[in-house]
N, C-alpha and C. Protein backbone atom coordinates (compact mmCIF):
# COMPACT_ATOMS: atom_id res chain seq x y z
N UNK A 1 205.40 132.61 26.32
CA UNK A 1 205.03 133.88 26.93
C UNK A 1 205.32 135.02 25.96
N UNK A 2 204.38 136.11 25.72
CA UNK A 2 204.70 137.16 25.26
C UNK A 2 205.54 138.00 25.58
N UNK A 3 206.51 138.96 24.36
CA UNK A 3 207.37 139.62 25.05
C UNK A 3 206.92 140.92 24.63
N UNK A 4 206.96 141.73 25.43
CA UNK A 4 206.18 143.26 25.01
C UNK A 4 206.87 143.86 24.20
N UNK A 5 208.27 144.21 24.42
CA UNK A 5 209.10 144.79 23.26
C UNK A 5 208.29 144.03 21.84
N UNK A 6 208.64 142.99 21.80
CA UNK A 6 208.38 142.47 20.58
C UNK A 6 206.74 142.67 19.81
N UNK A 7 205.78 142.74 21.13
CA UNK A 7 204.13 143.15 20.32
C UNK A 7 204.53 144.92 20.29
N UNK A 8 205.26 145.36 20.75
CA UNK A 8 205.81 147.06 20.72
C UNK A 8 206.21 147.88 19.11
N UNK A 9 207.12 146.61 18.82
CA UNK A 9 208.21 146.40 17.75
C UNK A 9 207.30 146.43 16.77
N UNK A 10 206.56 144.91 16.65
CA UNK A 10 206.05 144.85 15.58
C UNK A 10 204.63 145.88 15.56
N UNK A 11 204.22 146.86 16.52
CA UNK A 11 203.15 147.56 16.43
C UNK A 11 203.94 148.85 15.82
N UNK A 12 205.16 148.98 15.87
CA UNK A 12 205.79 150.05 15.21
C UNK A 12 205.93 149.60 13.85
N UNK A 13 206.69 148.76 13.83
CA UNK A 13 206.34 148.30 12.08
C UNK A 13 205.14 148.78 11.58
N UNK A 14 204.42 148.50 11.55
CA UNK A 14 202.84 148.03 11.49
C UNK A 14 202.36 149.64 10.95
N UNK A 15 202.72 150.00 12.21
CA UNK A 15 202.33 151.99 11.85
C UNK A 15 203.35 152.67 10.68
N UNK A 16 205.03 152.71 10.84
CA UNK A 16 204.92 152.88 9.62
C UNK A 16 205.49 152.08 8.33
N UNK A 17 205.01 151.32 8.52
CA UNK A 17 205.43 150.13 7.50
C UNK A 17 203.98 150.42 6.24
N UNK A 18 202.86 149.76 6.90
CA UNK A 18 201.46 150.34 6.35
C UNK A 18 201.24 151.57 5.70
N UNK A 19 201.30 152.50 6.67
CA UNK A 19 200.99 153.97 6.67
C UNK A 19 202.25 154.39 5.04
N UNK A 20 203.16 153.86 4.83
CA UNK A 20 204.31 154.23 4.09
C UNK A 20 204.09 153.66 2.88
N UNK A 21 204.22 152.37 2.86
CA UNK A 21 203.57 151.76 1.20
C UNK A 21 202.64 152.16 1.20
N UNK A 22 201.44 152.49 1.79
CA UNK A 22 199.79 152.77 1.43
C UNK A 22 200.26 154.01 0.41
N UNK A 23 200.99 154.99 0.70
CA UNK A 23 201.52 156.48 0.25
C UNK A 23 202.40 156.43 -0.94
N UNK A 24 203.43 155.11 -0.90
CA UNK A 24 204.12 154.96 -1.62
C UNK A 24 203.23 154.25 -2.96
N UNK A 25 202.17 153.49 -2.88
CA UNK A 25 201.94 153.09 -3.72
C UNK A 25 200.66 154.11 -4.44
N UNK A 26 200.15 154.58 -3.30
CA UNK A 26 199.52 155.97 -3.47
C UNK A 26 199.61 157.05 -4.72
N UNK A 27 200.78 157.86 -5.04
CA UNK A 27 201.85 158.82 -5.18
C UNK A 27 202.16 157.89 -6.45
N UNK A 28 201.80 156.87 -6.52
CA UNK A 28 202.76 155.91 -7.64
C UNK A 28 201.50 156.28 -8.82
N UNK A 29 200.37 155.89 -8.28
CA UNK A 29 199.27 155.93 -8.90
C UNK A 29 199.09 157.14 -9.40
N UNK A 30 198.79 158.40 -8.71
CA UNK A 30 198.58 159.31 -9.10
C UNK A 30 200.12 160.34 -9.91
N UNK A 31 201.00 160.07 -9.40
CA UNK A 31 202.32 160.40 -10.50
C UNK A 31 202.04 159.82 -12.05
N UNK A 32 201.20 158.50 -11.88
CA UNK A 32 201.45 158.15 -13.20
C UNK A 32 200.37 158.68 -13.82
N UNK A 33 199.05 158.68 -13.44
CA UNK A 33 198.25 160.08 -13.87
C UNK A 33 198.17 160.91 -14.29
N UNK A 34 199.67 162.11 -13.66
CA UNK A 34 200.22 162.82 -13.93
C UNK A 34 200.72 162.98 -15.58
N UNK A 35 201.46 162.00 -15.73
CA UNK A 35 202.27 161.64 -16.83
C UNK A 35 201.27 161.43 -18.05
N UNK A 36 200.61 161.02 -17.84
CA UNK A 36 198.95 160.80 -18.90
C UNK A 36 198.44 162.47 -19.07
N UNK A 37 198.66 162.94 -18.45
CA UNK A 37 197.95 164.31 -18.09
C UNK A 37 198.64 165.22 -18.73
N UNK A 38 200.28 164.94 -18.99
CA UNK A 38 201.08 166.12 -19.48
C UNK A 38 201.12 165.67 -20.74
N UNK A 39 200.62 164.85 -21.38
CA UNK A 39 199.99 164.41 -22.60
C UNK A 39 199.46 165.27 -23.63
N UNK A 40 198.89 165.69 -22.99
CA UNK A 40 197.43 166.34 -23.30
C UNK A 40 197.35 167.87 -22.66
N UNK A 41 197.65 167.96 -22.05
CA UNK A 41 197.22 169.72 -20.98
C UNK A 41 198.63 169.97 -20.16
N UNK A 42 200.33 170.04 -20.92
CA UNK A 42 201.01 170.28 -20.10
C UNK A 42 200.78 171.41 -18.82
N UNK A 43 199.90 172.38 -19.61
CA UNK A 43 200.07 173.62 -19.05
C UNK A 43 199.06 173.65 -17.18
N UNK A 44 198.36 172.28 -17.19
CA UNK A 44 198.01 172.18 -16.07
C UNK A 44 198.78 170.97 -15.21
N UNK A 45 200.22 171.06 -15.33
CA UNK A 45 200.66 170.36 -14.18
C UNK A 45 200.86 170.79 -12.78
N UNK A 46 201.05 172.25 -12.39
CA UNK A 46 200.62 172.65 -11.26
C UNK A 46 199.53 172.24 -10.53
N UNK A 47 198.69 172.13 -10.92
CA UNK A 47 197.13 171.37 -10.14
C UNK A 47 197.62 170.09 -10.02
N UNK A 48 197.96 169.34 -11.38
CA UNK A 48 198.14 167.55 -10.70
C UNK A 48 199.09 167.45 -9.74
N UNK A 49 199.82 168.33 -9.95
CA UNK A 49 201.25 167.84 -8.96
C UNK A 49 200.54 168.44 -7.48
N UNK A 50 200.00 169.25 -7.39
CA UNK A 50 199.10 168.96 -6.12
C UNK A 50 198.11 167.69 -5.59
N UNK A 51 197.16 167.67 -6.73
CA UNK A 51 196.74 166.41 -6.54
C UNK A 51 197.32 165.28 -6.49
N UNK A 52 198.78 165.15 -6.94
CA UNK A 52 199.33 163.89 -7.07
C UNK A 52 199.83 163.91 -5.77
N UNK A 53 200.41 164.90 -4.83
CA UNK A 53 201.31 164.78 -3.56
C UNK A 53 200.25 164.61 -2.38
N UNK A 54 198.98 164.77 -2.27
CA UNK A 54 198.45 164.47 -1.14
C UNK A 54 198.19 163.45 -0.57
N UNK A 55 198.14 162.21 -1.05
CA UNK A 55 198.58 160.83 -0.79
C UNK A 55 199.59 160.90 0.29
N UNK A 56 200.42 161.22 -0.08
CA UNK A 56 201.77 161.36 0.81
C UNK A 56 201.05 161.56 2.49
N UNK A 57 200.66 162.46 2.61
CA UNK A 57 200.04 162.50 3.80
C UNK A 57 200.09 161.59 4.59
N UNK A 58 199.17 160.34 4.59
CA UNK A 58 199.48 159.11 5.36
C UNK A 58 200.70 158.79 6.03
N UNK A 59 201.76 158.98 5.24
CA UNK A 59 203.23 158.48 5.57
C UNK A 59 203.46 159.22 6.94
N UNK A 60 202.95 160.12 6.47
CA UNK A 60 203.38 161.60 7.66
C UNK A 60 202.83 160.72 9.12
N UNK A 61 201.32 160.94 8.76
CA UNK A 61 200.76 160.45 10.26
C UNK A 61 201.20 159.23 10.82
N UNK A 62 201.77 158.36 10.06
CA UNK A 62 202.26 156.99 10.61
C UNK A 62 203.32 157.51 11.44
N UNK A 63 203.84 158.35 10.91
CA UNK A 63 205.64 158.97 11.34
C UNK A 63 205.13 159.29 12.22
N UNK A 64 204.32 160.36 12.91
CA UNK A 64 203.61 160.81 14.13
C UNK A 64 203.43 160.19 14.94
N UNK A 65 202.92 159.07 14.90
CA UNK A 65 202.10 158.01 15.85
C UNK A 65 203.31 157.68 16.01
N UNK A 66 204.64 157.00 15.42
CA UNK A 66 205.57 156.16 16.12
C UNK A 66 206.16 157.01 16.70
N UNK A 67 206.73 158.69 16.25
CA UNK A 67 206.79 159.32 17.61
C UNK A 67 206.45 159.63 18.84
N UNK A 68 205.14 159.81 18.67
CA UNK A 68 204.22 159.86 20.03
C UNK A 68 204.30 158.51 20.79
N UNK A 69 204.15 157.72 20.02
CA UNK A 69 204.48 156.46 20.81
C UNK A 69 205.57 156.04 21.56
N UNK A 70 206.90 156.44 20.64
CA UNK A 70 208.21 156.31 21.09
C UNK A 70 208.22 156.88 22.20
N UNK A 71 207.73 158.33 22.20
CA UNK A 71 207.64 159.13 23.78
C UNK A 71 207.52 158.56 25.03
N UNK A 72 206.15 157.56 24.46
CA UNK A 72 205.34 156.92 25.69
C UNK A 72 206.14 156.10 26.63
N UNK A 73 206.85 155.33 25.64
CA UNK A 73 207.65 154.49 26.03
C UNK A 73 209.47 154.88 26.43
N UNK A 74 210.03 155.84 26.00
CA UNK A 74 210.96 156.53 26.78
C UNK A 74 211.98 155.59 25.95
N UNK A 75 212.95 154.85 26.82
CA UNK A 75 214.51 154.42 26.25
C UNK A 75 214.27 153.24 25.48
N UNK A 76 212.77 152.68 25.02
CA UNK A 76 212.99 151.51 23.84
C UNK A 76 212.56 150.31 24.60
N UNK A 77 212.14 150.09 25.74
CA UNK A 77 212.25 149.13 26.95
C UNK A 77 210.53 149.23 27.28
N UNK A 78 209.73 147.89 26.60
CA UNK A 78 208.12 147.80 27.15
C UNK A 78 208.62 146.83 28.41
N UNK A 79 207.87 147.47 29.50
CA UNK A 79 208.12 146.39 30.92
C UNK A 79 206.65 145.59 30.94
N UNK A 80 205.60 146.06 30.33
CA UNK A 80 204.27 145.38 30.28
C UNK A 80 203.48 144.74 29.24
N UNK A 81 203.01 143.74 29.30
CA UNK A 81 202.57 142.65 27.77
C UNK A 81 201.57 144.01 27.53
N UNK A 82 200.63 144.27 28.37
CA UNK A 82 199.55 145.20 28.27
C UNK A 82 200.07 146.66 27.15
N UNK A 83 201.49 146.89 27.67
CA UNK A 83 201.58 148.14 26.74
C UNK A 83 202.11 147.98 25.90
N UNK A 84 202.80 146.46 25.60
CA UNK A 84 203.39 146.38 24.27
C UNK A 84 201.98 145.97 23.59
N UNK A 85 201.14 145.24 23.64
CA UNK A 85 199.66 145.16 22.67
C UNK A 85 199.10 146.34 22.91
N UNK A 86 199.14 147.20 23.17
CA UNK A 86 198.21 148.76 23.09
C UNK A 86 198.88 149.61 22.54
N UNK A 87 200.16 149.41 22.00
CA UNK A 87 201.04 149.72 20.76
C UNK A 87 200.78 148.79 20.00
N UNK A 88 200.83 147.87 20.21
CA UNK A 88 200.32 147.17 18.64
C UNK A 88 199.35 146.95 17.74
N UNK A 89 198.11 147.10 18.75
CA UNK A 89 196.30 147.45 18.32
C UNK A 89 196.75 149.03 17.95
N UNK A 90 196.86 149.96 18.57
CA UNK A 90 197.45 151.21 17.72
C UNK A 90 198.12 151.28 16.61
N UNK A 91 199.58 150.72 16.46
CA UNK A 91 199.85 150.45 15.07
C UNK A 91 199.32 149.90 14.65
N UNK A 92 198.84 148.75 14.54
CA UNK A 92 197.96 148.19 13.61
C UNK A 92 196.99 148.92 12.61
N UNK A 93 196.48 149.33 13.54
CA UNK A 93 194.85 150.37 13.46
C UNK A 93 195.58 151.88 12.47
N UNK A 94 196.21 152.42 13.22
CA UNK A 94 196.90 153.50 12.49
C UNK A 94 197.37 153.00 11.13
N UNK A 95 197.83 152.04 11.16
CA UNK A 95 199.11 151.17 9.73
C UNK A 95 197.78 151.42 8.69
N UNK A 96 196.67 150.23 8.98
CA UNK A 96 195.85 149.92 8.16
C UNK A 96 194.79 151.15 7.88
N UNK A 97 194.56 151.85 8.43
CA UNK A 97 193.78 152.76 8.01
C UNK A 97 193.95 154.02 7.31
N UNK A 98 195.50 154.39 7.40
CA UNK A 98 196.10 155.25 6.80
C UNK A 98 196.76 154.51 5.06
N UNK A 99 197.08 153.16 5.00
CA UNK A 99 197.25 152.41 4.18
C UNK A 99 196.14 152.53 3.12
N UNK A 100 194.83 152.19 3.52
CA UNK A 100 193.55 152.56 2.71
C UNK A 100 193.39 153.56 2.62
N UNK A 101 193.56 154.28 3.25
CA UNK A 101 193.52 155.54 3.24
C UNK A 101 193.61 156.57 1.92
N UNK A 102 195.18 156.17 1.77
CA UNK A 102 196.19 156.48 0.66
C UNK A 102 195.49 156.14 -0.74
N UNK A 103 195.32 154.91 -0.40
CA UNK A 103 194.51 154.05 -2.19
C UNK A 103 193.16 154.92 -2.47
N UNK A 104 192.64 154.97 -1.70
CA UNK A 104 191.25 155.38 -2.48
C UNK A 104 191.40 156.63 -2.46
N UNK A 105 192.47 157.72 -1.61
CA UNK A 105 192.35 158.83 -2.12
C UNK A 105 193.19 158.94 -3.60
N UNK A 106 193.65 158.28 -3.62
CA UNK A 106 194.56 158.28 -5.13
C UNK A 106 193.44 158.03 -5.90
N UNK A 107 192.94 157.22 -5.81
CA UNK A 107 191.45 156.71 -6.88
C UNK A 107 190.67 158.21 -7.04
N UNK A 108 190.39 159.34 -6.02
CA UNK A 108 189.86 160.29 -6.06
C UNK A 108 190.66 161.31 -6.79
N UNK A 109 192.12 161.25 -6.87
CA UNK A 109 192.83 162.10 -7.20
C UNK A 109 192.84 161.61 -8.56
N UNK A 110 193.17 160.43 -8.96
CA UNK A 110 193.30 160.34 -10.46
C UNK A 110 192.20 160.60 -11.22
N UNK A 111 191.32 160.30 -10.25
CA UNK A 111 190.02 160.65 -11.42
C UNK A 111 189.97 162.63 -11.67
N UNK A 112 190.21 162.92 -10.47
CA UNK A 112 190.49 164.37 -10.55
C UNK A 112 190.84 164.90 -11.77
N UNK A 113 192.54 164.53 -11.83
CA UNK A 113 193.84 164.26 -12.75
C UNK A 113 192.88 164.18 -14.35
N UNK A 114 192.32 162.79 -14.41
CA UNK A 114 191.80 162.12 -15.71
C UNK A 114 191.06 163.33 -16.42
N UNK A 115 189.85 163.52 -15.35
CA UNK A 115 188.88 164.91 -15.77
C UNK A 115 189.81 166.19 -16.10
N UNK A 116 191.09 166.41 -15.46
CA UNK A 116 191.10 168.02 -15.78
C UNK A 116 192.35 167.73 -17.45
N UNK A 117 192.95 166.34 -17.39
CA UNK A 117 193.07 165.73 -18.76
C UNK A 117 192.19 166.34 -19.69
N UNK A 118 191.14 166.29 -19.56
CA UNK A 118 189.90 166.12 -20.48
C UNK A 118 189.75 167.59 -20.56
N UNK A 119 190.34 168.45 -20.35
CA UNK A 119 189.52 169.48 -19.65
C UNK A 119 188.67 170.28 -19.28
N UNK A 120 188.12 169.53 -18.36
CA UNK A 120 187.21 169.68 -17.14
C UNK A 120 188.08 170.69 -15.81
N UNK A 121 187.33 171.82 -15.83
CA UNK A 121 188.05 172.70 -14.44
C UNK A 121 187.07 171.99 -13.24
N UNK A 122 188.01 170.63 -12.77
CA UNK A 122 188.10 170.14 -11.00
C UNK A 122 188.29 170.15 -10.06
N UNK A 123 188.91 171.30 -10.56
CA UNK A 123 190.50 170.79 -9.33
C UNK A 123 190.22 171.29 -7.91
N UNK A 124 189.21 172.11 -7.66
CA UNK A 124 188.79 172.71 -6.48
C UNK A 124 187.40 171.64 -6.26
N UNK A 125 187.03 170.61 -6.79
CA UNK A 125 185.96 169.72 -6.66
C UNK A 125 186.40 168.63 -6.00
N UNK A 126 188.05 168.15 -6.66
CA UNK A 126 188.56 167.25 -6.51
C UNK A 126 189.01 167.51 -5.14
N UNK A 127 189.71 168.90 -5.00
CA UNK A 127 189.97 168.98 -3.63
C UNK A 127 189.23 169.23 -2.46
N UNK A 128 188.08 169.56 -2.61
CA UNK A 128 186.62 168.77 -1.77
C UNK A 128 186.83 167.32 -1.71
N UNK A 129 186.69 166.93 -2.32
CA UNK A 129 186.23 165.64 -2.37
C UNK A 129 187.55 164.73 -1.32
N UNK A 130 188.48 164.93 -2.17
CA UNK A 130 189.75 164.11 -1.40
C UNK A 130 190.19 164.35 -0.08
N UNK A 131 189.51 165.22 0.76
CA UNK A 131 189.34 165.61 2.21
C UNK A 131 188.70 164.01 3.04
N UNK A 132 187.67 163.68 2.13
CA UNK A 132 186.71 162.61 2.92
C UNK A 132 187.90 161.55 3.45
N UNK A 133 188.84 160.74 2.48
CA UNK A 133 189.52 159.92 2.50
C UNK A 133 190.25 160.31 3.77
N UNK A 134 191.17 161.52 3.65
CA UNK A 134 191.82 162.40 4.46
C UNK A 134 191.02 162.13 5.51
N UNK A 135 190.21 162.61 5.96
CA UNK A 135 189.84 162.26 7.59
C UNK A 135 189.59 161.14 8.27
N UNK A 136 189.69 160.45 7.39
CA UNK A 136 189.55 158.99 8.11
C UNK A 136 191.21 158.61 8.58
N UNK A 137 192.12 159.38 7.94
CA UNK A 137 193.41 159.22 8.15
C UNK A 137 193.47 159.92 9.69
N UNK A 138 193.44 160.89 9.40
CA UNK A 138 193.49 162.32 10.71
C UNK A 138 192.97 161.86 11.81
N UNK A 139 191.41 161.16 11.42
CA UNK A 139 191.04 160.50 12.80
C UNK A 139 191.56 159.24 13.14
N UNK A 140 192.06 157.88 12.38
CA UNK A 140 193.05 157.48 12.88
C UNK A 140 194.17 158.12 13.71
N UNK A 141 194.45 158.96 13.48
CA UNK A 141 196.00 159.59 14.22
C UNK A 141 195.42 160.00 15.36
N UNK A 142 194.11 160.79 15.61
CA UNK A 142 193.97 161.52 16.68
C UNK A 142 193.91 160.14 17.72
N UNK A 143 193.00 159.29 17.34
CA UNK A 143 192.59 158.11 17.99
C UNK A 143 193.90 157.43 18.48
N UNK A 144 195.06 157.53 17.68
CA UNK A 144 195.97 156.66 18.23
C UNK A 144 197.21 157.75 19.62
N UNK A 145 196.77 159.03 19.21
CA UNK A 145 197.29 159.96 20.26
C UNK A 145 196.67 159.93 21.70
N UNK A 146 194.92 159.00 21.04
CA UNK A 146 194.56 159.36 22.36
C UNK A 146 194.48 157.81 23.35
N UNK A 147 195.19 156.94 22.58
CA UNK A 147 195.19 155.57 23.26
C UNK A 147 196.59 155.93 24.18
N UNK A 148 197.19 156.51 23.42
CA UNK A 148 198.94 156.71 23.86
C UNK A 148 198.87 157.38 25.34
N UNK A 149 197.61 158.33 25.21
CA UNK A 149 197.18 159.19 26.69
C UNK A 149 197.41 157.95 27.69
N UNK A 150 196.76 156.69 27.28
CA UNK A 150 195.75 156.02 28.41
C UNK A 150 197.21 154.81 28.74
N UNK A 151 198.04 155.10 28.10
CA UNK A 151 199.23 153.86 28.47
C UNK A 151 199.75 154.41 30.16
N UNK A 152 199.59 153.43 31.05
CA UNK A 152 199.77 153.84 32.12
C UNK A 152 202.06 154.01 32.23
N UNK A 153 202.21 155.01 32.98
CA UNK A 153 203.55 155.59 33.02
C UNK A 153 204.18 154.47 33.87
């Protein structure tokens, strides 16, 4: 038999376990970008170090969702299989999508990074651009705020 705490538990993992390496490895990528970058154009590390920190983001919204979630659920105690798997399809969903999330906006950011290396003035192109990734994060989160609505009290 399923125990709800436990599909609860591991749906918290899940959110920020995912959501956290996706950022961490994120931030890794584009820091080291960075470092290639002060190579060549110290005088534009203000821009990378922007572009390098928005990755981070993800981490955040994972952190969100297990709060909001934590709410739902009050002293730590799932009494229903139903609401411990509707935390866990939520984390899940939140984990993994904020996880990808992170990677390919780093892929957008380094290339950012690479070009203004070169220098190429991006950095307001790049920060267009790295929005797209970004909302697929944001709407994960909203989506998982709005499953959290539907957990019956």
């Amino acid at each position: 038999m399923l125990d709800a705490n436990i599909l609860a538990f591991i749906g918290f993992g899940l959110m920020l376990g995912l959501s956290g390496v996706g950022s961490a490895m994120a931030t890794g990528m584009t820091g080291s970008a960075v470092v290639g970058l002060l190579k060549k154009r110290p005088e534009t590390f203000g821009n990378a170090l922007v572009l390098a920190a928005v990755p981070s983001t993800q981490a955040l919204y994972g952190f969100v969702g297990f709060i909001i979630f934590q709410g739902v659920i009050g002293a730590g105690t799932v009494d229903d299989v139903a609401k411990g798997a509707v935390i866990l399809g939520a984390g899940l969903a939140l984990g993994l999508i904020c996880f990808l999330s992170a990677i390919y906006q780093a892929k957008v950011c380094c290339s950012g990074i690479s070009a203004i290396a070169s220098g190429h003035d991006v950095f307001g192109n790049t920060l267009i651009l790295i929005a797209f990734p970004e909302f697929f994060a944001i709407l994960a989160l909203v989506s998982a705020i709005m499953i959290s609505t539907m957990i019956p009290q």
